[in-house]
Protein backbone atom coordinates (compact mmCIF):
# COMPACT_ATOMS: atom_id res chain seq x y z
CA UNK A 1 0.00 0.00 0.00
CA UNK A 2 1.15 3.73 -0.89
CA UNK A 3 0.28 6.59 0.56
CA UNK A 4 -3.03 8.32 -0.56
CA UNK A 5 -2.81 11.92 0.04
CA UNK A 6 -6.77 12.54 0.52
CA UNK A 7 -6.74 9.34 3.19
CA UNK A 8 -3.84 10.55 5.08
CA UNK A 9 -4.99 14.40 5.16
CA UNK A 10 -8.12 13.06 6.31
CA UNK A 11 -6.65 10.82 9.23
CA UNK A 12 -7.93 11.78 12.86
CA UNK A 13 -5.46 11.01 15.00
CA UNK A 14 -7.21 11.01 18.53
CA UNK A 15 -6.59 13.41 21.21
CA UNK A 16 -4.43 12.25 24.19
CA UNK A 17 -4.90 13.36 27.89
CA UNK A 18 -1.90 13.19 29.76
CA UNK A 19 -0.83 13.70 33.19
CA UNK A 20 2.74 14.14 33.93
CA UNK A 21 5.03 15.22 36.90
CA UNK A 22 7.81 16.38 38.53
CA UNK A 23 9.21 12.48 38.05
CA UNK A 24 8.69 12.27 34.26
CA UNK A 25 10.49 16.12 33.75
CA UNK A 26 13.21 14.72 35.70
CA UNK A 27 13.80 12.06 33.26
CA UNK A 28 13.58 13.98 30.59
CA UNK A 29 16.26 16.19 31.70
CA UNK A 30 18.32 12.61 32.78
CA UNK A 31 17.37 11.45 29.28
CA UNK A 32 19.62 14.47 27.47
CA UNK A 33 22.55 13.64 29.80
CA UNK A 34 21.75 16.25 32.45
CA UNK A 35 23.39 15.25 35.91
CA UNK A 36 26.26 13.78 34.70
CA UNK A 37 28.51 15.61 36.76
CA UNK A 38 27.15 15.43 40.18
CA UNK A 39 28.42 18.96 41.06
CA UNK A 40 27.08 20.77 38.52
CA UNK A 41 24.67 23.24 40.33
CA UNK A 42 23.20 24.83 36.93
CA UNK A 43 21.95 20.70 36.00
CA UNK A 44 20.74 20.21 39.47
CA UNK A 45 17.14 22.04 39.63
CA UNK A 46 16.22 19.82 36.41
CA UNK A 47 17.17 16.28 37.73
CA UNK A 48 16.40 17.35 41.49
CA UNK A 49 12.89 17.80 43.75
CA UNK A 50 14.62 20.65 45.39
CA UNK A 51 13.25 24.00 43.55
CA UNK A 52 12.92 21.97 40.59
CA UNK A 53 12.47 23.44 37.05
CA UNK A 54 11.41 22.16 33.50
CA UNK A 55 13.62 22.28 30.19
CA UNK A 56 11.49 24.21 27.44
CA UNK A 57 12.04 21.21 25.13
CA UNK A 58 10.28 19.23 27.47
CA UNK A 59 7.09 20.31 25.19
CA UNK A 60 8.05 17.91 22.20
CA UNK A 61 7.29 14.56 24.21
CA UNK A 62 4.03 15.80 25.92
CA UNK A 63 1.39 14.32 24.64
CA UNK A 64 3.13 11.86 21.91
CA UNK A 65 -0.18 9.46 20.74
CA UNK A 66 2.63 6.51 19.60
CA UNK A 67 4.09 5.21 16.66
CA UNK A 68 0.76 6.24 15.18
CA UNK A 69 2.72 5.94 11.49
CA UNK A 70 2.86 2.41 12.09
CA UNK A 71 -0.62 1.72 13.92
CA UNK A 72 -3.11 3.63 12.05
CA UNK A 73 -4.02 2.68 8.00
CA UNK A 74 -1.51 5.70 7.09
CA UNK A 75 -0.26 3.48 3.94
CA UNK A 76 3.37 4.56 4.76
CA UNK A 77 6.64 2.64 4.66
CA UNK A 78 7.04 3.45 8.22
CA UNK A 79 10.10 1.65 8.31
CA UNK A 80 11.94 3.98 6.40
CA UNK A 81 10.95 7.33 8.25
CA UNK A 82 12.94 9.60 9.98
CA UNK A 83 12.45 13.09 11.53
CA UNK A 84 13.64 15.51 9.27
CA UNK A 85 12.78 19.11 11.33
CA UNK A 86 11.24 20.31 14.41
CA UNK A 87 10.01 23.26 15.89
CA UNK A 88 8.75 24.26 19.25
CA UNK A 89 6.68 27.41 19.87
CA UNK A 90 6.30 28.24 24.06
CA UNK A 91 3.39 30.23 24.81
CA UNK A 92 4.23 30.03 28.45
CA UNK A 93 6.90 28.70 30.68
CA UNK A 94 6.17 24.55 31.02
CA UNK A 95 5.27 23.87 34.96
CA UNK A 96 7.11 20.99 36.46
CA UNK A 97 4.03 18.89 36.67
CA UNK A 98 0.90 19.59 35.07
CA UNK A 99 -2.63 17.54 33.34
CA UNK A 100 -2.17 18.30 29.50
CA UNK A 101 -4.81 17.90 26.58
CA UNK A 102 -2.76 16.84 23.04
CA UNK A 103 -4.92 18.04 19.75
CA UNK A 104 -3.29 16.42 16.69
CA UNK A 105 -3.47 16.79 12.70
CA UNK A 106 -1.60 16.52 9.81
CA UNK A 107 -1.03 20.11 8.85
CA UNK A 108 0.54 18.58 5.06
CA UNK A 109 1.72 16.26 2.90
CA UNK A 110 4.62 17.09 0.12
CA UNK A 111 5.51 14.82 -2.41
CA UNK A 112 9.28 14.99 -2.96
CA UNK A 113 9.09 12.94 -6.19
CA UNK A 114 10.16 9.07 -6.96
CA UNK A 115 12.95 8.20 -5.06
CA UNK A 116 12.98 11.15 -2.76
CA UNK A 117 10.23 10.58 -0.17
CA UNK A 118 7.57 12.46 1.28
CA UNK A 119 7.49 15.27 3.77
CA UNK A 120 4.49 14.76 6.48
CA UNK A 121 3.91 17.19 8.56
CA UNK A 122 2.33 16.55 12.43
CA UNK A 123 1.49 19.24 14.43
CA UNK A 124 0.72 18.85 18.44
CA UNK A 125 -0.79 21.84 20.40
CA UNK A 126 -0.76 21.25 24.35
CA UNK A 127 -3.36 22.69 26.36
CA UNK A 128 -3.53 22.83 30.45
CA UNK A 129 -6.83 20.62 30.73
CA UNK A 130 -8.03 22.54 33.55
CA UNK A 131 -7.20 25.98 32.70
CA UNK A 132 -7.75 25.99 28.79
CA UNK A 133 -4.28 27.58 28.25
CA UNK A 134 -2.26 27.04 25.72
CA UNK A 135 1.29 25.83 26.79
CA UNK A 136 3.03 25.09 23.43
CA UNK A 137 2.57 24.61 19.87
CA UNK A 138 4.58 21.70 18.17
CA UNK A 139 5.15 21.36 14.64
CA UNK A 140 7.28 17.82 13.68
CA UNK A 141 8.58 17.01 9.74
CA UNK A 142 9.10 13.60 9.35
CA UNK A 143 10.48 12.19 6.35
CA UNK A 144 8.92 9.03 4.62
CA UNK A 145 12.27 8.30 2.63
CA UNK A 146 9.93 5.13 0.75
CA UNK A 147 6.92 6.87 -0.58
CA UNK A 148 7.74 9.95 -2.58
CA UNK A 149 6.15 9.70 -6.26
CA UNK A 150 2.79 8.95 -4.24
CA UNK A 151 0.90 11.60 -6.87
CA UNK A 152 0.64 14.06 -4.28
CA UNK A 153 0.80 17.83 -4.51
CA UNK A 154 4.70 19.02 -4.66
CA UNK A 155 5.33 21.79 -2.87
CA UNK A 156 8.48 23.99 -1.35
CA UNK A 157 9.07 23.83 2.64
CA UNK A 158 9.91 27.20 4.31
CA UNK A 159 13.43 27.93 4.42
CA UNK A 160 14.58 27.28 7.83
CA UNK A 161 17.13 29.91 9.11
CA UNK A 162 20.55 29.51 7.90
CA UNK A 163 23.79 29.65 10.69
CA UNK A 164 25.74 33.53 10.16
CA UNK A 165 28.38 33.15 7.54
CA UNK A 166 31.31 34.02 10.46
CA UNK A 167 33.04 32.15 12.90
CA UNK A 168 30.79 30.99 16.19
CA UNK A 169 30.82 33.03 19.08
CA UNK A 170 30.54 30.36 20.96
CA UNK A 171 31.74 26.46 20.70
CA UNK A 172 31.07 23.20 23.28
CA UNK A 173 30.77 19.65 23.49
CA UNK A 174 28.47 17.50 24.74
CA UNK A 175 28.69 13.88 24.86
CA UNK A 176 26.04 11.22 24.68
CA UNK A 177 25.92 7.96 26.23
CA UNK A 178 25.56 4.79 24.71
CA UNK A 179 22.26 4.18 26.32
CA UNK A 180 21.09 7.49 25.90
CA UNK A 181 18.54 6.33 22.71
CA UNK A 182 16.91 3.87 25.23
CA UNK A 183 16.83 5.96 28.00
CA UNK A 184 14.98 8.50 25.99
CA UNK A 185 12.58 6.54 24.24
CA UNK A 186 10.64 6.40 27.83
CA UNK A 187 9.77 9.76 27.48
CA UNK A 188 7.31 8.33 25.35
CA UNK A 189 8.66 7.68 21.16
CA UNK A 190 8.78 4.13 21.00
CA UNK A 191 9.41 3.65 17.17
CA UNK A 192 11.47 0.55 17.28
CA UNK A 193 14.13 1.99 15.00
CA UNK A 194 15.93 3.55 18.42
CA UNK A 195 16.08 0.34 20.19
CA UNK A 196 15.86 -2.93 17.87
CA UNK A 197 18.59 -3.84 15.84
CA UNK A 198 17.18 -5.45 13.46
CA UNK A 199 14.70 -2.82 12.58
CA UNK A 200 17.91 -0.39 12.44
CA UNK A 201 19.41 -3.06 9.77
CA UNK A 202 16.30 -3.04 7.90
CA UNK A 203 16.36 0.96 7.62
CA UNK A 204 19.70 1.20 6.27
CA UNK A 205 21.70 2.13 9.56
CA UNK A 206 24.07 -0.37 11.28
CA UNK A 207 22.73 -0.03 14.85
CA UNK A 208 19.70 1.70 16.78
CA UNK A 209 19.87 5.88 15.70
CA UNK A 210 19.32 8.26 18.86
CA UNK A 211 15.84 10.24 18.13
CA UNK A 212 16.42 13.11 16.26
CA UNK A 213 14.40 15.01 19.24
CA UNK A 214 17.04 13.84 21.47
CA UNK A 215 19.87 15.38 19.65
CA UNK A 216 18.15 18.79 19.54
CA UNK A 217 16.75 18.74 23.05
CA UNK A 218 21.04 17.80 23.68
CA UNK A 219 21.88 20.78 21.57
CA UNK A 220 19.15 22.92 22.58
CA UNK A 221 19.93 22.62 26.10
CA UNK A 222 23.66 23.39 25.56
CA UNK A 223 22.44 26.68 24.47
CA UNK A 224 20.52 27.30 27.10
CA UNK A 225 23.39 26.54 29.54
CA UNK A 226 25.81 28.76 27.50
CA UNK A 227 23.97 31.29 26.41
CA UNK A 228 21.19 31.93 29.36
CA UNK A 229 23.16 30.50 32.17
CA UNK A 230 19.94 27.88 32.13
CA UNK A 231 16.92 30.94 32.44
CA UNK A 232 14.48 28.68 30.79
CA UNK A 233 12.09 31.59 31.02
CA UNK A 234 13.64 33.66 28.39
CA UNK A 235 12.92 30.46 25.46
CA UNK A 236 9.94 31.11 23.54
CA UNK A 237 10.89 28.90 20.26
CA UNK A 238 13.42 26.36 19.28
CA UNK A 239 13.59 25.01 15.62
CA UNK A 240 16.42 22.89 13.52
CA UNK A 241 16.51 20.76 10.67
CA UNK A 242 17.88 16.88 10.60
CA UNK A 243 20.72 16.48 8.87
CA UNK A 244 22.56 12.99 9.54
CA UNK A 245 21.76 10.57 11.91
CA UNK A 246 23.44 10.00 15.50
CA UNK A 247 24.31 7.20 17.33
CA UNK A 248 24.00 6.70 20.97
CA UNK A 249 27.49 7.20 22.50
CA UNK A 250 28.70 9.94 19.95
CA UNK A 251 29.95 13.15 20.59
CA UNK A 252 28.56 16.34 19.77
CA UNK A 253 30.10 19.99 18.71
CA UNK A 254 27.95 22.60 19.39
CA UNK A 255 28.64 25.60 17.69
CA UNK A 256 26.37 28.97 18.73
CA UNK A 257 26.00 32.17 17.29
CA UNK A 258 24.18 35.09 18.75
CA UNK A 259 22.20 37.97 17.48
CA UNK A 260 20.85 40.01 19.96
CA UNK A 261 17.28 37.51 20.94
CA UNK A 262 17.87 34.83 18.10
CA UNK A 263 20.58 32.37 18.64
CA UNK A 264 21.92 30.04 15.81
CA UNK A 265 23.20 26.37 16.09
CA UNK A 266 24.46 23.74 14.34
CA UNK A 267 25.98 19.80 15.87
CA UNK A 268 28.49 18.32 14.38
CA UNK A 269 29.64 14.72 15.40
CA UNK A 270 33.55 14.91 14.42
CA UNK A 271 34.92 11.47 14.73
CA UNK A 272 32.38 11.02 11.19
CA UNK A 273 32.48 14.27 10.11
CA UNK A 274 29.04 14.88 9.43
CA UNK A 275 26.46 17.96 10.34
CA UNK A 276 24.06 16.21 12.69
CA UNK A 277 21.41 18.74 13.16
CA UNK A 278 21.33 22.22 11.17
CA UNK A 279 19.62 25.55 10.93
CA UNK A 280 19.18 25.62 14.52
CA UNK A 281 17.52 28.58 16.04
CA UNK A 282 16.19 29.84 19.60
CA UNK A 283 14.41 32.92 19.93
CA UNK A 284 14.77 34.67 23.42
CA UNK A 285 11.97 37.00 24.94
CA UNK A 286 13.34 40.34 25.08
């Protein structure tokens, strides 16, 4: 089966009420590698109960409804997809711990022609379920590298910002752990393709990938740590583009540049020399 544009536009993927707390933002932030160094006192309010706080890109795992690719009659190679681009708008601050209404749709489908897949596009918008608020607005890409040539409509994604053409102002590593795909899959993405090897050697890669949200919630945070001295308050977006997968145990370069409220970033891993994640930009309330 193929993928039928009408069908998939039309899809209704249900809404999902979640309830999470100060436990589950804790892993998240242990998920990314945070806590590492037990003396770190900027890491310790996100992987503490003490005056804990929540990392902004907390946002992209809250109400996840599953491998819904694979589950519901989408008529995509679901093996074969992988997340492409992400970006995360913050209407307010996310609370530690807090009961969350997910509403879902696919916002488009692009046709990328034979042989180059198809862009599907999955937004999420999180809502406090007793206040009506909205908390955050997420908008994922993923790339179904097996169906383009469907018939679809082709169209032209928005640019995403491009990195300044200088030097970085700023430059640091981070490194990941080999478990770090597994232990980050419990925040709630359980596509296979992060854990199984198999399933990795079916999709072209020689072992499990990390999620491509883990890599930008790794590089994401970095720039929150350089750049804000960890004042999650002041994040209001984050957006970057997939370039190259990562495997658990890899290390990052981070490289930053910074414009006045908009910040830049790119990962590199350098032992393959290859741009991980691209076109990487935070916007900072003034």
């Amino acid at each position: 089966m193929s993928i039928d544009y009408d069908h998939l536009m039309a899809i209704e993927i249900p809404d999902v009420h979640q309830q999470y707390t100060g436990r589950d933002t804790m892993l998240y932030a242990l998920s990314l590698g945070l806590g590492q160094d037990p003396t770190n006192s900027r890491h310790l309010p996100f992987v503490y109960e003490s005056g804990q706080k929540c990392l902004p890109t907390y946002g992209t795992t809250l109400g996840h409804p599953g491998f819904w690719l694979k589950d519901m009659d989408t008529g995509v190679d679901w093996v074969k997809v992988v997340h492409a681009q992400q970006e995360l708008l913050i209407h307010r601050p996310l609370p530690v711990a807090a009961d969350i209404i997910a509403r879902q749709k696919i916002v488009d489908v692009i046709d990328r022609g034979e042989g180059r897949g198809a862009m599907i596009i999955w937004q999420r918008s999180i809502i406090d379920a007793h206040s009506g608020d909205a908390l955050c607005t997420i908008n994922q890409y993923m790339l179904a590298r097996g169906d383009g040539g469907f018939g679809g409509p082709a169209k032209t994604l928005v640019n995403a910002a491009s990195v300044p053409d200088r030097p970085a102002d700023v430059i640091t590593t981070r490194e990941t752990s080999a478990q770090m795909a597994l232990l980050y899959r419990l925040n709630g993405d359980w596509n296979p393709l992060h854990a199984d090897p198999e399933v990795a050697k079916s999709a072209g890669f020689q072992r499990p990938i990390l999620h491509g949200l883990a890599t930008w919630g790794v590089a994401a945070t970095a720039v929150v740590d350089e750049i804000c001295n960890f004042d999650v308050s002041k994040v209001i977006s984050v957006a970057g583009r997939f370039t190259a997968p990562v495997y658990p145990g890899e290390t990052f370069r981070i490289e930053i540049w910074v414009d006045g409220s908009e910040i830049c970033f790119r990962v590199t891993v350098p032992a393959r020399d290859v741009v991980a994640l691209n076109n990487g930009l935070i916007r900072l309330s003034a």
